[in-house]
PDB file of N, CA and C in Angstrom:
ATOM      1  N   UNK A   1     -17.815  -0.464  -5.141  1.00  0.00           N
ATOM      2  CA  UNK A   1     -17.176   0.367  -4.147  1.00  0.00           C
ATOM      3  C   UNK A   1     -17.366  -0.235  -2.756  1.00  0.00           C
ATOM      4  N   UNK A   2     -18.407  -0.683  -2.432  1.00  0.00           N
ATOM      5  CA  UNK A   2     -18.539  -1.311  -0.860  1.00  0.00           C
ATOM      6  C   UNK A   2     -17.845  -2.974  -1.068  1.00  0.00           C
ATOM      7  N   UNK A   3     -17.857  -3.284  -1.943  1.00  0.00           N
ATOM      8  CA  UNK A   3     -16.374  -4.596  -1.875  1.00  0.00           C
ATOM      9  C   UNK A   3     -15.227  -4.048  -1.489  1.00  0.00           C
ATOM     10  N   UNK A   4     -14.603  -3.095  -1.983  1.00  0.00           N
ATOM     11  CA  UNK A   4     -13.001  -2.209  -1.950  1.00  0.00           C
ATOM     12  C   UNK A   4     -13.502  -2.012  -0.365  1.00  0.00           C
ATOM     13  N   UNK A   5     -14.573  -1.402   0.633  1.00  0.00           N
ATOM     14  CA  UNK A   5     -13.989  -0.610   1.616  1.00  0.00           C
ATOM     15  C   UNK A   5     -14.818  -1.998   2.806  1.00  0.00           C
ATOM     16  N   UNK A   6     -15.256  -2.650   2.243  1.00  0.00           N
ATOM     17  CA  UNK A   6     -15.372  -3.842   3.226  1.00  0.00           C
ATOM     18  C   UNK A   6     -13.896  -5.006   2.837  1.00  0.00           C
ATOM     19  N   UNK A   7     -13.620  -5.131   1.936  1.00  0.00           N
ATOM     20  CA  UNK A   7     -12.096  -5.518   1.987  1.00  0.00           C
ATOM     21  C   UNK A   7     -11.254  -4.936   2.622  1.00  0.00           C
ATOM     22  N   UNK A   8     -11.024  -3.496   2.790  1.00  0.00           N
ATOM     23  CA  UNK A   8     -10.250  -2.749   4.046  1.00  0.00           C
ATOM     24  C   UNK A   8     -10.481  -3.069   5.478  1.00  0.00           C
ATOM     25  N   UNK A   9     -11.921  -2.485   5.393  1.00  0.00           N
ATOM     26  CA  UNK A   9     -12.129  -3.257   6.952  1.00  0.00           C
ATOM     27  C   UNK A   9     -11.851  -4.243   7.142  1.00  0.00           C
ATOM     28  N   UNK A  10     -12.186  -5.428   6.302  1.00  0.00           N
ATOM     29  CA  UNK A  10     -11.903  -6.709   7.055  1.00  0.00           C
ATOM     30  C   UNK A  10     -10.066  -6.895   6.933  1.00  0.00           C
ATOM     31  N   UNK A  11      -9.472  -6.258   6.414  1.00  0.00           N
ATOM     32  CA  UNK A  11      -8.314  -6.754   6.583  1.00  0.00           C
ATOM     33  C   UNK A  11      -7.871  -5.891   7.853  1.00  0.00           C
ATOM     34  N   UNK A  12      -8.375  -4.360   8.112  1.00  0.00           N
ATOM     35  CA  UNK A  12      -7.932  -3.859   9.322  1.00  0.00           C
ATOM     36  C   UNK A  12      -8.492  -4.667  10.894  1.00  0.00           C
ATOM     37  N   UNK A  13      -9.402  -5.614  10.693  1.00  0.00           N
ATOM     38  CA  UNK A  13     -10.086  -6.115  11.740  1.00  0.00           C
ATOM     39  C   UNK A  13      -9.309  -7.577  12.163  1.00  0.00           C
ATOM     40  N   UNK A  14      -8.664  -7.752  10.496  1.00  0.00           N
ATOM     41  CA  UNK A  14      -7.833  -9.258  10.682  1.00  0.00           C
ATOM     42  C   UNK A  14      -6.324  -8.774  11.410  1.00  0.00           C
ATOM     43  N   UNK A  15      -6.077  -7.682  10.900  1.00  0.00           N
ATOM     44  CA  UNK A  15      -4.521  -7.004  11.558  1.00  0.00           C
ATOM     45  C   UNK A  15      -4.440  -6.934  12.831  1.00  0.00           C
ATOM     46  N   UNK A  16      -5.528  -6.451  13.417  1.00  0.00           N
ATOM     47  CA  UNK A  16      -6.074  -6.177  14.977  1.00  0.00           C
ATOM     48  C   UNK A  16      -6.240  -7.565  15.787  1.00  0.00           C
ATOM     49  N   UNK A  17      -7.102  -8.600  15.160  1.00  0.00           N
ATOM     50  CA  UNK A  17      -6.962  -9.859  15.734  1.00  0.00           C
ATOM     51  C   UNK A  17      -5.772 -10.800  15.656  1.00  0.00           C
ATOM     52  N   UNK A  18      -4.943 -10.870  14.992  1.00  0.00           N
ATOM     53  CA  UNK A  18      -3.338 -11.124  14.856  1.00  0.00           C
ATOM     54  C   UNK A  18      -2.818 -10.157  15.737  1.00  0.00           C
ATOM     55  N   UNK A  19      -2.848  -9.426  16.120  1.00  0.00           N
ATOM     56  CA  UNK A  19      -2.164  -8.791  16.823  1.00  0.00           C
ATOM     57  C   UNK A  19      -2.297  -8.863  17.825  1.00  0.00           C
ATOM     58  N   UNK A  20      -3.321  -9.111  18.947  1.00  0.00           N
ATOM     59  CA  UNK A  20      -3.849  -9.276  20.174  1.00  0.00           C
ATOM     60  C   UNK A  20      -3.231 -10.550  20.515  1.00  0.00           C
ATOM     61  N   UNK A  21      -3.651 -11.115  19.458  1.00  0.00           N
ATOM     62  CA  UNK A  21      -3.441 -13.102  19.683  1.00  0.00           C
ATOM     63  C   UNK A  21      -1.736 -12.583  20.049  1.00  0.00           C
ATOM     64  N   UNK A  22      -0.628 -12.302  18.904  1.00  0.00           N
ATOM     65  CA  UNK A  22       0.494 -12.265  19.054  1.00  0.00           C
ATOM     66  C   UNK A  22       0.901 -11.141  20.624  1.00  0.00           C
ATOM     67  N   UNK A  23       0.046 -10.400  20.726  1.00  0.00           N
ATOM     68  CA  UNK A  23       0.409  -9.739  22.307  1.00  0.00           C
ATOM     69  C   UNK A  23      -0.117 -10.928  23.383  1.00  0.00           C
ATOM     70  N   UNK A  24      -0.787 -11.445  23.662  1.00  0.00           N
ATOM     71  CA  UNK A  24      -1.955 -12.232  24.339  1.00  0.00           C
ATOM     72  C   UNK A  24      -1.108 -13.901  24.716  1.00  0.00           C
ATOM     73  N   UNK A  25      -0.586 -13.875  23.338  1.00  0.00           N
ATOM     74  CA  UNK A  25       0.047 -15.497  23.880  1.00  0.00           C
ATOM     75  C   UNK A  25       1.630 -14.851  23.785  1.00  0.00           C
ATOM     76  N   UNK A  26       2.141 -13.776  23.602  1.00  0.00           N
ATOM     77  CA  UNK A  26       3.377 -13.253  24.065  1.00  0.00           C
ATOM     78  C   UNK A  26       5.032 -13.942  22.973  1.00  0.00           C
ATOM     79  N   UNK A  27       4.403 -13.473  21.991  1.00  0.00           N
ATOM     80  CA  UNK A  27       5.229 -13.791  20.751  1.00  0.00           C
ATOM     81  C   UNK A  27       6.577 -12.640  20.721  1.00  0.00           C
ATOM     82  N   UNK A  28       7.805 -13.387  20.705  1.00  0.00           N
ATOM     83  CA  UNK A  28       8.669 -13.013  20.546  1.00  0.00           C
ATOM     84  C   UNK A  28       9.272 -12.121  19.523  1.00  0.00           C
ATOM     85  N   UNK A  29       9.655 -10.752  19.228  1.00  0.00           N
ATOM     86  CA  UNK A  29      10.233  -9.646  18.254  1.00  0.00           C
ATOM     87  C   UNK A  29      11.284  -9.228  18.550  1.00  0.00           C
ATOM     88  N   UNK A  30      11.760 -10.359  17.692  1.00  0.00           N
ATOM     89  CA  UNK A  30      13.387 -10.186  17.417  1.00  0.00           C
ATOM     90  C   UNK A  30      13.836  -8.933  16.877  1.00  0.00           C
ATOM     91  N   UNK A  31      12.929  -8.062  17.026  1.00  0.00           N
ATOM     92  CA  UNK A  31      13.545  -6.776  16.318  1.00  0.00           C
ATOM     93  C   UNK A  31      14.030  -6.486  17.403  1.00  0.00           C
ATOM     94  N   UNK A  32      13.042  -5.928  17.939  1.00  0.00           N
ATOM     95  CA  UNK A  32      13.554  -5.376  19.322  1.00  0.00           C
ATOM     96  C   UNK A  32      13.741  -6.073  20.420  1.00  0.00           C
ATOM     97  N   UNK A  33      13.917  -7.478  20.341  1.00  0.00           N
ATOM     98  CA  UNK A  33      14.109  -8.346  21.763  1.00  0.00           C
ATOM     99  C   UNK A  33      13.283  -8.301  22.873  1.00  0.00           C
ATOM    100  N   UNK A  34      12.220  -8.181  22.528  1.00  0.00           N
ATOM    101  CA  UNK A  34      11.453  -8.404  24.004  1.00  0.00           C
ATOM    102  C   UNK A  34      10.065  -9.098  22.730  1.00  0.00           C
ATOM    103  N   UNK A  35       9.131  -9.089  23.752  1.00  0.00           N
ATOM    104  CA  UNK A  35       7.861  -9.708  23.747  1.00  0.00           C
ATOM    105  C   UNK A  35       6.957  -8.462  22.582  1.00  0.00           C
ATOM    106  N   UNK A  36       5.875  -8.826  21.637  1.00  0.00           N
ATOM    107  CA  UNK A  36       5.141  -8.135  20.787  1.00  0.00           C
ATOM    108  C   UNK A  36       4.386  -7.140  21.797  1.00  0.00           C
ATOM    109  N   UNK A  37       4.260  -6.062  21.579  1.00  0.00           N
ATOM    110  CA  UNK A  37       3.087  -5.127  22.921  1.00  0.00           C
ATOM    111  C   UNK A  37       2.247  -4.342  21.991  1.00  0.00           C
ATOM    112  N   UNK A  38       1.562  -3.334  22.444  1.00  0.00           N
ATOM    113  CA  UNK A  38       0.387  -3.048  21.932  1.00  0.00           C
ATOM    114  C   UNK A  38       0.781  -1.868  20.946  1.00  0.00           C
ATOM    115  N   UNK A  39       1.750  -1.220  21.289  1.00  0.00           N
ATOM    116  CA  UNK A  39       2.228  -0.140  20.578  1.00  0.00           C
ATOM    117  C   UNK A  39       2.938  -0.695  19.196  1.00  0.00           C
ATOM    118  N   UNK A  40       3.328  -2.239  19.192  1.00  0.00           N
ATOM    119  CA  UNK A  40       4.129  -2.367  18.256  1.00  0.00           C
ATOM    120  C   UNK A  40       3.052  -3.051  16.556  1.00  0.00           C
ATOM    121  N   UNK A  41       1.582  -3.690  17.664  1.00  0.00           N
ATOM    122  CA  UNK A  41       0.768  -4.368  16.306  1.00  0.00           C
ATOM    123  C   UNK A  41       0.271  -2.366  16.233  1.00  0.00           C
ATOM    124  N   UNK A  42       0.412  -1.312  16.841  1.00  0.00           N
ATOM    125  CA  UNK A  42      -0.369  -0.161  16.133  1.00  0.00           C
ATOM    126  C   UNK A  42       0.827   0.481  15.478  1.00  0.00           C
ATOM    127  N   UNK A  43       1.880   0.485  15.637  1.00  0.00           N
ATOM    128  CA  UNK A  43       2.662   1.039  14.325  1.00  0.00           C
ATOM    129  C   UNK A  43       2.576  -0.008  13.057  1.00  0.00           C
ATOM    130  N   UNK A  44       2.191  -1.005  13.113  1.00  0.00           N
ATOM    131  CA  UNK A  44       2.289  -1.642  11.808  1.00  0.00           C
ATOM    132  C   UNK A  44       0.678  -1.617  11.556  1.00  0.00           C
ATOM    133  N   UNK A  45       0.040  -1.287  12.609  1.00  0.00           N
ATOM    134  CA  UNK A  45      -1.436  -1.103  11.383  1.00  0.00           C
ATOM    135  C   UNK A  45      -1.518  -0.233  11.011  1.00  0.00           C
ATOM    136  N   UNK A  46      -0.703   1.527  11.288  1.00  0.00           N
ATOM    137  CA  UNK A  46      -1.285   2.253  10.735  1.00  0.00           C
ATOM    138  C   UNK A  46       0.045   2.888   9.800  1.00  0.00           C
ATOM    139  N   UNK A  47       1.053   1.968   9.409  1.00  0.00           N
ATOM    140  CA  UNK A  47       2.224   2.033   8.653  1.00  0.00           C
ATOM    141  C   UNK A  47       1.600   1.300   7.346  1.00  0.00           C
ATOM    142  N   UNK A  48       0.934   0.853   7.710  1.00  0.00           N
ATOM    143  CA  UNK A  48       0.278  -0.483   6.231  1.00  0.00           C
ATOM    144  C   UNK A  48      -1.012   0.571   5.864  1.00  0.00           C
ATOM    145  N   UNK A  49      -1.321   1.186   6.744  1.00  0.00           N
ATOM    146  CA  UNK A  49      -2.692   2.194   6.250  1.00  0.00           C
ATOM    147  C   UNK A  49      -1.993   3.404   5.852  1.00  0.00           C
ATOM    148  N   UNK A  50      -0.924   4.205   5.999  1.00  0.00           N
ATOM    149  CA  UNK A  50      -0.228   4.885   5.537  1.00  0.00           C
ATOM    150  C   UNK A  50       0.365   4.858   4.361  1.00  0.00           C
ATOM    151  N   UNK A  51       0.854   3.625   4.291  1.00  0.00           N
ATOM    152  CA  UNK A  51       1.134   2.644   2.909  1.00  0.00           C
ATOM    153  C   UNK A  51       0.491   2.539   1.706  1.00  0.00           C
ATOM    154  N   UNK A  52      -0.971   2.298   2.184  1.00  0.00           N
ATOM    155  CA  UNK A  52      -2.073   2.093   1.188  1.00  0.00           C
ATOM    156  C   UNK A  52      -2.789   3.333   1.157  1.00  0.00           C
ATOM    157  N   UNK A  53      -2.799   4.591   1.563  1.00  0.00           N
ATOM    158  CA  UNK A  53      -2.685   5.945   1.329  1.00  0.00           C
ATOM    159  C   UNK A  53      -2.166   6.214  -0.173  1.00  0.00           C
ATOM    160  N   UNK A  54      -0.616   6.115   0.224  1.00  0.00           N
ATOM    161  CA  UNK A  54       0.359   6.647  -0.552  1.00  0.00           C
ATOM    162  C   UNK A  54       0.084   6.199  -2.353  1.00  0.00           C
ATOM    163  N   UNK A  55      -0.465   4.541  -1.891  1.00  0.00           N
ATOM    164  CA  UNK A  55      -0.375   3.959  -3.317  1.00  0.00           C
ATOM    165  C   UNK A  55      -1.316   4.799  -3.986  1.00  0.00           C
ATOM    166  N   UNK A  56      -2.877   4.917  -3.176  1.00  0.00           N
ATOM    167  CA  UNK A  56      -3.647   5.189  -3.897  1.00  0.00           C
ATOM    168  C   UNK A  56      -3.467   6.788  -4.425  1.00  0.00           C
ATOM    169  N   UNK A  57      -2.768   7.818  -3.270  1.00  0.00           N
ATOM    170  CA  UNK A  57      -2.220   8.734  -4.413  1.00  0.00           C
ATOM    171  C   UNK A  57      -1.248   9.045  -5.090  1.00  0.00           C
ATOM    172  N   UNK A  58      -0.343   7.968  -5.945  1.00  0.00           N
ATOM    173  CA  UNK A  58       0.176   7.818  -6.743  1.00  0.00           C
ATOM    174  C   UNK A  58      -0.368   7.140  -8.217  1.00  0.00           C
ATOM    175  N   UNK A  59      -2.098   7.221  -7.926  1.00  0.00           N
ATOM    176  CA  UNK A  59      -2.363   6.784  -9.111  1.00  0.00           C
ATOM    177  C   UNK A  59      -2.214   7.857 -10.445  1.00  0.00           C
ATOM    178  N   UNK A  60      -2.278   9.571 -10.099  1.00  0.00           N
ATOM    179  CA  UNK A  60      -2.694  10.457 -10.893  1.00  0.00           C
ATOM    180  C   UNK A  60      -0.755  10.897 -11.597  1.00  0.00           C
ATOM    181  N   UNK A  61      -0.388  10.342 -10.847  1.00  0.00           N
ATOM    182  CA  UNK A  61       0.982  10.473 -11.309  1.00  0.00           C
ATOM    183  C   UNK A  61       1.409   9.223 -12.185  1.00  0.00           C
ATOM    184  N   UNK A  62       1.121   8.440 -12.133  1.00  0.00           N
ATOM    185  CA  UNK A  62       1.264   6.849 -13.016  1.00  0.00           C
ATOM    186  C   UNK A  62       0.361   7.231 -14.226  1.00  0.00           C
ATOM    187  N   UNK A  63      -0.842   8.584 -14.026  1.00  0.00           N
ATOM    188  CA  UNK A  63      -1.521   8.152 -15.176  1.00  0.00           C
ATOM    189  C   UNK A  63      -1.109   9.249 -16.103  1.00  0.00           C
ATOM    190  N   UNK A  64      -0.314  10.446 -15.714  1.00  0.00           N
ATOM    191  CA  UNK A  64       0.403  11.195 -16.256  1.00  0.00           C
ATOM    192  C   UNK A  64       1.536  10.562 -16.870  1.00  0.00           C
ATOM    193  N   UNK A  65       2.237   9.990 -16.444  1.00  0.00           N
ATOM    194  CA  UNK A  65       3.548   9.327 -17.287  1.00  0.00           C
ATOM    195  C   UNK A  65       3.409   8.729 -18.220  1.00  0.00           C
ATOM    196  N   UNK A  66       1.829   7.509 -17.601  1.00  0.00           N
ATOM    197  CA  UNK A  66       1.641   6.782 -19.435  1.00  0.00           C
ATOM    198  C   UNK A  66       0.649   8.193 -20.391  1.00  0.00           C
ATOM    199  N   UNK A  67       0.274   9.130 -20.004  1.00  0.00           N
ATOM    200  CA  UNK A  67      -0.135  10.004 -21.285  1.00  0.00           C
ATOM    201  C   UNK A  67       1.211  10.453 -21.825  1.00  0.00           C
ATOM    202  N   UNK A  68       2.281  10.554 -21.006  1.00  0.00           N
ATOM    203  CA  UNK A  68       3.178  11.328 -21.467  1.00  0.00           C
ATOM    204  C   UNK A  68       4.397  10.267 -22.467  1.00  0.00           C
ATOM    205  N   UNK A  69       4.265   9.398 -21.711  1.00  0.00           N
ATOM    206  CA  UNK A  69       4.483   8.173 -22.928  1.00  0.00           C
ATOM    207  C   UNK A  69       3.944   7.829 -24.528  1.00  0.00           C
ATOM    208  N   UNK A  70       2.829   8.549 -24.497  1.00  0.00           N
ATOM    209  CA  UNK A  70       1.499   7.677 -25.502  1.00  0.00           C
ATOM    210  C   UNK A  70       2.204   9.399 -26.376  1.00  0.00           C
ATOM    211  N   UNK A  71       1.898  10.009 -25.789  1.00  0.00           N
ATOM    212  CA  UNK A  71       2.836  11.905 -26.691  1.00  0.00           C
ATOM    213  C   UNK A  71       3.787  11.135 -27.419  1.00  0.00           C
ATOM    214  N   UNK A  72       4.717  11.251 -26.617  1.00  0.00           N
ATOM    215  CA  UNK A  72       6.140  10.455 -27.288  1.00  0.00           C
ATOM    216  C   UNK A  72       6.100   9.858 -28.366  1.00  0.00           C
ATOM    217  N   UNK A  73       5.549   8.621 -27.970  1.00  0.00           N
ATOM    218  CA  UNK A  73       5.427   7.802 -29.348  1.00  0.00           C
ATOM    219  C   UNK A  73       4.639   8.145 -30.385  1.00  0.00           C
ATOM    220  N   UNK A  74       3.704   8.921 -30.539  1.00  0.00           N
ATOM    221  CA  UNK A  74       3.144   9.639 -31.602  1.00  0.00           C
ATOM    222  C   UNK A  74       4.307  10.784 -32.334  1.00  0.00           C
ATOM    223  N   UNK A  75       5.106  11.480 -31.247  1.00  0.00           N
ATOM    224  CA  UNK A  75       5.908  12.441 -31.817  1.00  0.00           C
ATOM    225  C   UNK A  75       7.087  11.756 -32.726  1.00  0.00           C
ATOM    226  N   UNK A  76       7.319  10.379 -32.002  1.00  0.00           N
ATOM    227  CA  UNK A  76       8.056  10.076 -32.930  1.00  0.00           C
ATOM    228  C   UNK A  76       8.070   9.366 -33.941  1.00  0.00           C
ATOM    229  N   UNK A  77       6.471   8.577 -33.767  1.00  0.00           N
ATOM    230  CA  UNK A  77       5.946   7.989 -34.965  1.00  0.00           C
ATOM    231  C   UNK A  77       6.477   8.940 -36.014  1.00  0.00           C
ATOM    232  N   UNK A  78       5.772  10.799 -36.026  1.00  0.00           N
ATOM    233  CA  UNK A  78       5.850  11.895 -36.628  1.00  0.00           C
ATOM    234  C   UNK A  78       7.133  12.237 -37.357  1.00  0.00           C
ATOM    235  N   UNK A  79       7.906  12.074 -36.772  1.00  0.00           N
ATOM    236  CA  UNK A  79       9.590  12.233 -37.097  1.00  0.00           C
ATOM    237  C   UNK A  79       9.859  11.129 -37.728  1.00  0.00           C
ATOM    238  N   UNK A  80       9.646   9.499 -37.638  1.00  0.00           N
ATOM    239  CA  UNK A  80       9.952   8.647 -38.355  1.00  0.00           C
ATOM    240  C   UNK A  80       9.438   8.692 -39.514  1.00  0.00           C
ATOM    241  N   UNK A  81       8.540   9.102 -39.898  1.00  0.00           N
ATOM    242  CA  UNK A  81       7.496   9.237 -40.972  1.00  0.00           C
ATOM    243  C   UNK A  81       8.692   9.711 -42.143  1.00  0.00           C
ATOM    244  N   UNK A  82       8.496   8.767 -43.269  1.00  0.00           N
ATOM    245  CA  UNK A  82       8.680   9.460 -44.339  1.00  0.00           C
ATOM    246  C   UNK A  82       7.912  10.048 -45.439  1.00  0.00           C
ATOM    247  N   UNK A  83       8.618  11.397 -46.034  1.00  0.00           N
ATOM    248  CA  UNK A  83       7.765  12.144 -46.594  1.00  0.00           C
ATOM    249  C   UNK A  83       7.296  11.873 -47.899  1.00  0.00           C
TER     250      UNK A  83
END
């Protein structure tokens, strides 16, 4: 468990230092045509942390579908069965 949340940190600490550098030496975003600013590396750090939210609660729903899969194929093992 402290691998998983020191892997977070360090990737939220690497997002933050890419981002300064890209505000700092004044990197161009062609999205919006002007220069990278500070508001734009914090919507993408906390769009990627929002992101990785979502995945992790979509695990209890992924693990419902494969039980509900594993039903299935027993029911129809059941039905294929000859008597």
């Amino acid at each position: 468990m402290a691998f998983f949340f020191s892997s977070v940190f360090g990737l939220y600490s690497y997002s933050f230092y890419v981002g300064s550098i890209w505000v700092e030496k004044k990197f161009y975003n062609p999205t919006f045509g002007r220069d990278y600013s500070t508001g734009d590396i914090l919507s993408c750090f906390f769009g990627v942390m929002f992101g990785g939210i979502s995945l992790g609660l979509a695990a209890p729903n992924i693990k419902a579908v494969t039980e509900g899969r594993v039903a299935g194929k027993l029911a129809f093992e059941i039905i294929d069965r000859k008597p």
